[in-house]
PDB file of N, CA and C in Angstrom:
ATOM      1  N   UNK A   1     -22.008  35.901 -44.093  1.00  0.00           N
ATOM      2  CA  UNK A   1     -21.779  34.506 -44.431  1.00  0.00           C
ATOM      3  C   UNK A   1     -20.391  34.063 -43.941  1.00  0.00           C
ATOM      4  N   UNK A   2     -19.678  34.938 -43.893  1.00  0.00           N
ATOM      5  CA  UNK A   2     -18.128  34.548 -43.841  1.00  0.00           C
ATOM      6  C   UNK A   2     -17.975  34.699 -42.454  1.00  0.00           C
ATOM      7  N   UNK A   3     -18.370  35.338 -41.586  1.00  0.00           N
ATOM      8  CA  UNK A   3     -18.575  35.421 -39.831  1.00  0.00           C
ATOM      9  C   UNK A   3     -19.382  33.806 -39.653  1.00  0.00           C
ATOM     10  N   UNK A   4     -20.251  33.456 -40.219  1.00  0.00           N
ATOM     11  CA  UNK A   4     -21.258  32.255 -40.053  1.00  0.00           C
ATOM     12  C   UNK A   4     -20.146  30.909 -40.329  1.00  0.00           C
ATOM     13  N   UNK A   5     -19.099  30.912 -41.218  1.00  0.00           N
ATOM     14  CA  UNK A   5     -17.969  30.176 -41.553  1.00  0.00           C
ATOM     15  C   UNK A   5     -16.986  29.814 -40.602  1.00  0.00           C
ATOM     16  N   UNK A   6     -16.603  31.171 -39.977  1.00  0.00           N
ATOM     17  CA  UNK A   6     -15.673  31.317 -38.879  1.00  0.00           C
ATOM     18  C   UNK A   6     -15.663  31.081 -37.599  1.00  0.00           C
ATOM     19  N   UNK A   7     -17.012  31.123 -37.245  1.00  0.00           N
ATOM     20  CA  UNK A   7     -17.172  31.101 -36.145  1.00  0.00           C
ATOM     21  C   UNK A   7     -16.476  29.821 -35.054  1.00  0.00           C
ATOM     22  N   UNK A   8     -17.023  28.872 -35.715  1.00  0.00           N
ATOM     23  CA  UNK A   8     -16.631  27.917 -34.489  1.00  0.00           C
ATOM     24  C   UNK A   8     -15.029  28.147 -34.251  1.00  0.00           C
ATOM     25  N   UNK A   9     -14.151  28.609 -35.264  1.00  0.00           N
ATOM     26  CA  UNK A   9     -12.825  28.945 -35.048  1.00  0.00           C
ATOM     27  C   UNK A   9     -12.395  30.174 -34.653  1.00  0.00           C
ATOM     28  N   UNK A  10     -13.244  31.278 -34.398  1.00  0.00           N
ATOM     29  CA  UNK A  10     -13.082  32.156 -33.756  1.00  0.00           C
ATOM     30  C   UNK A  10     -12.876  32.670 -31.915  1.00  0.00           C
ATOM     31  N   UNK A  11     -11.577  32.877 -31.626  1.00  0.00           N
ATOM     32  CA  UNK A  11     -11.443  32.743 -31.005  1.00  0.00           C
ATOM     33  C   UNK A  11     -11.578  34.101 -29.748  1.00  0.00           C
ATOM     34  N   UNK A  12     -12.684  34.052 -28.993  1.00  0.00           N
ATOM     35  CA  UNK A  12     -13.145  35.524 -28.140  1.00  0.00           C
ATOM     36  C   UNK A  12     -14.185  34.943 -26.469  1.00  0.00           C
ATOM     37  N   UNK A  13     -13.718  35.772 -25.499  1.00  0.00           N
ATOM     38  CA  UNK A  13     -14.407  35.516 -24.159  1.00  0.00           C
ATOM     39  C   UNK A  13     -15.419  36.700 -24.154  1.00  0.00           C
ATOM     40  N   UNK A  14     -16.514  35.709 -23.799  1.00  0.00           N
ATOM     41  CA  UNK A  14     -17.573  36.691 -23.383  1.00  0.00           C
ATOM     42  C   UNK A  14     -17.341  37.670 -21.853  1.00  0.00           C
ATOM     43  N   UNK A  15     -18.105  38.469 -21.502  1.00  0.00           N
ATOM     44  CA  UNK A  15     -18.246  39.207 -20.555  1.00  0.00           C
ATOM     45  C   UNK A  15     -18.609  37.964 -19.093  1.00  0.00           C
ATOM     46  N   UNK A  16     -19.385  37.591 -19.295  1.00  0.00           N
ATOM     47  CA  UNK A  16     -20.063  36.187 -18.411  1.00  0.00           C
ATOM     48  C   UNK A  16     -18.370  35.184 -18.151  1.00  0.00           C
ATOM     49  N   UNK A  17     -17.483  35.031 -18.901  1.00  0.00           N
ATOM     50  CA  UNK A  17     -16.478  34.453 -18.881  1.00  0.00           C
ATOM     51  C   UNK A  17     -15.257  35.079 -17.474  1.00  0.00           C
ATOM     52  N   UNK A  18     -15.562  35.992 -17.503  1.00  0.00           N
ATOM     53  CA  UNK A  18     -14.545  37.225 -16.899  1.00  0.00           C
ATOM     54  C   UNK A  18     -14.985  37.063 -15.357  1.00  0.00           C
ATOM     55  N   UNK A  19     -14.005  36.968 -14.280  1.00  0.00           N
ATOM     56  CA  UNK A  19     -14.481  36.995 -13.040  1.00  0.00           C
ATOM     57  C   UNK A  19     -14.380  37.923 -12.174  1.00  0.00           C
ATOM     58  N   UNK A  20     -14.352  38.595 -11.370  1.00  0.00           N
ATOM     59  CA  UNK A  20     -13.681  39.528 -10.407  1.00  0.00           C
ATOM     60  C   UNK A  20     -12.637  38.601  -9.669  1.00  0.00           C
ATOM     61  N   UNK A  21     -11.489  39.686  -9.360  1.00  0.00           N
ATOM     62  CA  UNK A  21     -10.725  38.726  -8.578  1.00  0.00           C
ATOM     63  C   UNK A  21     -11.294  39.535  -6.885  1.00  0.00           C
ATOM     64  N   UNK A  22     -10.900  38.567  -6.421  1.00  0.00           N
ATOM     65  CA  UNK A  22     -11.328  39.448  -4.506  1.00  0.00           C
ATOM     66  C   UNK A  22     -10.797  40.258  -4.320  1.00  0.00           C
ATOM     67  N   UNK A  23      -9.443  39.905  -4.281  1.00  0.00           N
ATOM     68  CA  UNK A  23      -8.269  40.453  -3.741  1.00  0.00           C
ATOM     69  C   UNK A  23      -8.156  42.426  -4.209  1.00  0.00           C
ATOM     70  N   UNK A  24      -8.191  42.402  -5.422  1.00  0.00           N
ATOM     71  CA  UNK A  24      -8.305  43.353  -5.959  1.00  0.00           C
ATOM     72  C   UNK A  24      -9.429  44.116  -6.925  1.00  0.00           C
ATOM     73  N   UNK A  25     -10.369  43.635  -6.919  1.00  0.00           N
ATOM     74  CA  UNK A  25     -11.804  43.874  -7.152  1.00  0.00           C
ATOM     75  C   UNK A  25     -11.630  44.284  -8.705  1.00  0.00           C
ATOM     76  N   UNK A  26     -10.734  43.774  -9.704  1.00  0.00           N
ATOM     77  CA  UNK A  26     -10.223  44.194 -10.301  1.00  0.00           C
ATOM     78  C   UNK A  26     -10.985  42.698 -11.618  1.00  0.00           C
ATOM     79  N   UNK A  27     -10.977  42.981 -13.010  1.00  0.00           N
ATOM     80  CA  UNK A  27     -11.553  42.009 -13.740  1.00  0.00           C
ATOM     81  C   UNK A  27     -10.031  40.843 -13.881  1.00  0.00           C
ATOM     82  N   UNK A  28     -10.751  39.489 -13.811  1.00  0.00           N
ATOM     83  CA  UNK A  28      -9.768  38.976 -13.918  1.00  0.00           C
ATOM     84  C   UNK A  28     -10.383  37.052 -14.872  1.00  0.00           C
ATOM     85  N   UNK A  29      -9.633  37.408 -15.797  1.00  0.00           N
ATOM     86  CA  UNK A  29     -10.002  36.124 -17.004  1.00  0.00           C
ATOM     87  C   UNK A  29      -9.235  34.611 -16.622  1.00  0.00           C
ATOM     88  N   UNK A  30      -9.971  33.605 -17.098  1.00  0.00           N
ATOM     89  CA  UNK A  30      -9.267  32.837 -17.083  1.00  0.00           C
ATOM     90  C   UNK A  30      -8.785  32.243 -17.918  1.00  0.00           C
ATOM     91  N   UNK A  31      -7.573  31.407 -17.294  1.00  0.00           N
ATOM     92  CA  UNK A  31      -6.272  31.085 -18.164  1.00  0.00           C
ATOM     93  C   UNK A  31      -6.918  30.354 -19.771  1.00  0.00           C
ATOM     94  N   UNK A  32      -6.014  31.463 -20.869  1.00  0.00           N
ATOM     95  CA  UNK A  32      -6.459  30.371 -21.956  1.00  0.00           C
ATOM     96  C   UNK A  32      -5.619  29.406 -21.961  1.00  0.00           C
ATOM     97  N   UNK A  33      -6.658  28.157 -23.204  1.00  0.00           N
ATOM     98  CA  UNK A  33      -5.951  26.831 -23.549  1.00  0.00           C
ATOM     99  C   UNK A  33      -5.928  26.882 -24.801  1.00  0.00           C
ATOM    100  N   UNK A  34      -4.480  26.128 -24.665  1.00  0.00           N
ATOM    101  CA  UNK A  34      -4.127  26.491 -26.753  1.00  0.00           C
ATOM    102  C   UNK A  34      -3.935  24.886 -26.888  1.00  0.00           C
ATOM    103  N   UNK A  35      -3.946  24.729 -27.965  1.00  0.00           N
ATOM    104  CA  UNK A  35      -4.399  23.586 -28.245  1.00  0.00           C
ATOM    105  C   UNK A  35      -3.127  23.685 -30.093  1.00  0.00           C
ATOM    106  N   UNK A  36      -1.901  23.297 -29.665  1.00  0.00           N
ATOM    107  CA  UNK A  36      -1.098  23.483 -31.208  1.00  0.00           C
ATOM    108  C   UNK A  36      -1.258  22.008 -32.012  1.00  0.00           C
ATOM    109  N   UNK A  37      -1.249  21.999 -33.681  1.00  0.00           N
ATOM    110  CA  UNK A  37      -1.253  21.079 -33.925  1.00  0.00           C
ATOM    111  C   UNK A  37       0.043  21.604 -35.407  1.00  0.00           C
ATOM    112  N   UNK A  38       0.392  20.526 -35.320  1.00  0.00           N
ATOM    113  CA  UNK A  38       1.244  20.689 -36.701  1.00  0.00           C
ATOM    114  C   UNK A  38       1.016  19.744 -37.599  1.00  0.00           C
ATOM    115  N   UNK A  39       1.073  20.249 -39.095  1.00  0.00           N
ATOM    116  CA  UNK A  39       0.581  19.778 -39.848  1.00  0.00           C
ATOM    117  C   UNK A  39       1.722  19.756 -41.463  1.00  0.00           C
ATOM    118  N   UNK A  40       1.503  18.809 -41.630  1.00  0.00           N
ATOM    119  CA  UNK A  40       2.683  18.902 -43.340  1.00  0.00           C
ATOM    120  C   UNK A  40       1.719  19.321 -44.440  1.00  0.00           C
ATOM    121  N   UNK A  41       1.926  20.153 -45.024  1.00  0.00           N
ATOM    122  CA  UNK A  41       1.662  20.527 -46.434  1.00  0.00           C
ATOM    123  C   UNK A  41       1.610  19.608 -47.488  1.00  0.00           C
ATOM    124  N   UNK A  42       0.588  19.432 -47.967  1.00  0.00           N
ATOM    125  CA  UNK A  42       0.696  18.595 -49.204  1.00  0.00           C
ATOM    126  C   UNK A  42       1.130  19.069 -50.625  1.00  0.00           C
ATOM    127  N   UNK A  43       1.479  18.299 -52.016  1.00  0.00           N
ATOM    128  CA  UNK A  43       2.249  19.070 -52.673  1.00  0.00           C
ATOM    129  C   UNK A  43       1.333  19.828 -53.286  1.00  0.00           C
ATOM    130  N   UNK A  44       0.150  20.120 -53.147  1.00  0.00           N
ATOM    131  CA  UNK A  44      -0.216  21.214 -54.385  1.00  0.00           C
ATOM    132  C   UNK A  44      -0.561  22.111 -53.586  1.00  0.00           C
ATOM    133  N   UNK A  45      -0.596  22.223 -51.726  1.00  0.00           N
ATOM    134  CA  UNK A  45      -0.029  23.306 -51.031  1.00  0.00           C
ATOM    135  C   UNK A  45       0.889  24.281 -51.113  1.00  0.00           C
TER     136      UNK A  45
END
């Protein structure tokens, strides 16, 4: 249940995600995107 909760915020690359690079035939991912947000605490935080 708690994996079923998380998920959409879980953050993982599949195998299918991963490319070869040419050059070096070697696995090669692409760049992550972060996405920061800041947020204020409310008082009963």
């Amino acid at each position: 249940e708690l994996r079923e909760k998380i998920k959409p915020y879980f953050l993982r690359r599949l195998k299918s995600e991963v490319f070869l690079h040419e050059d070096t035939k070697s696995a090669k991912i692409s760049k992550k995107e972060e996405i920061i947000v800041w947020l204020r605490l409310t008082s009963c935080q």
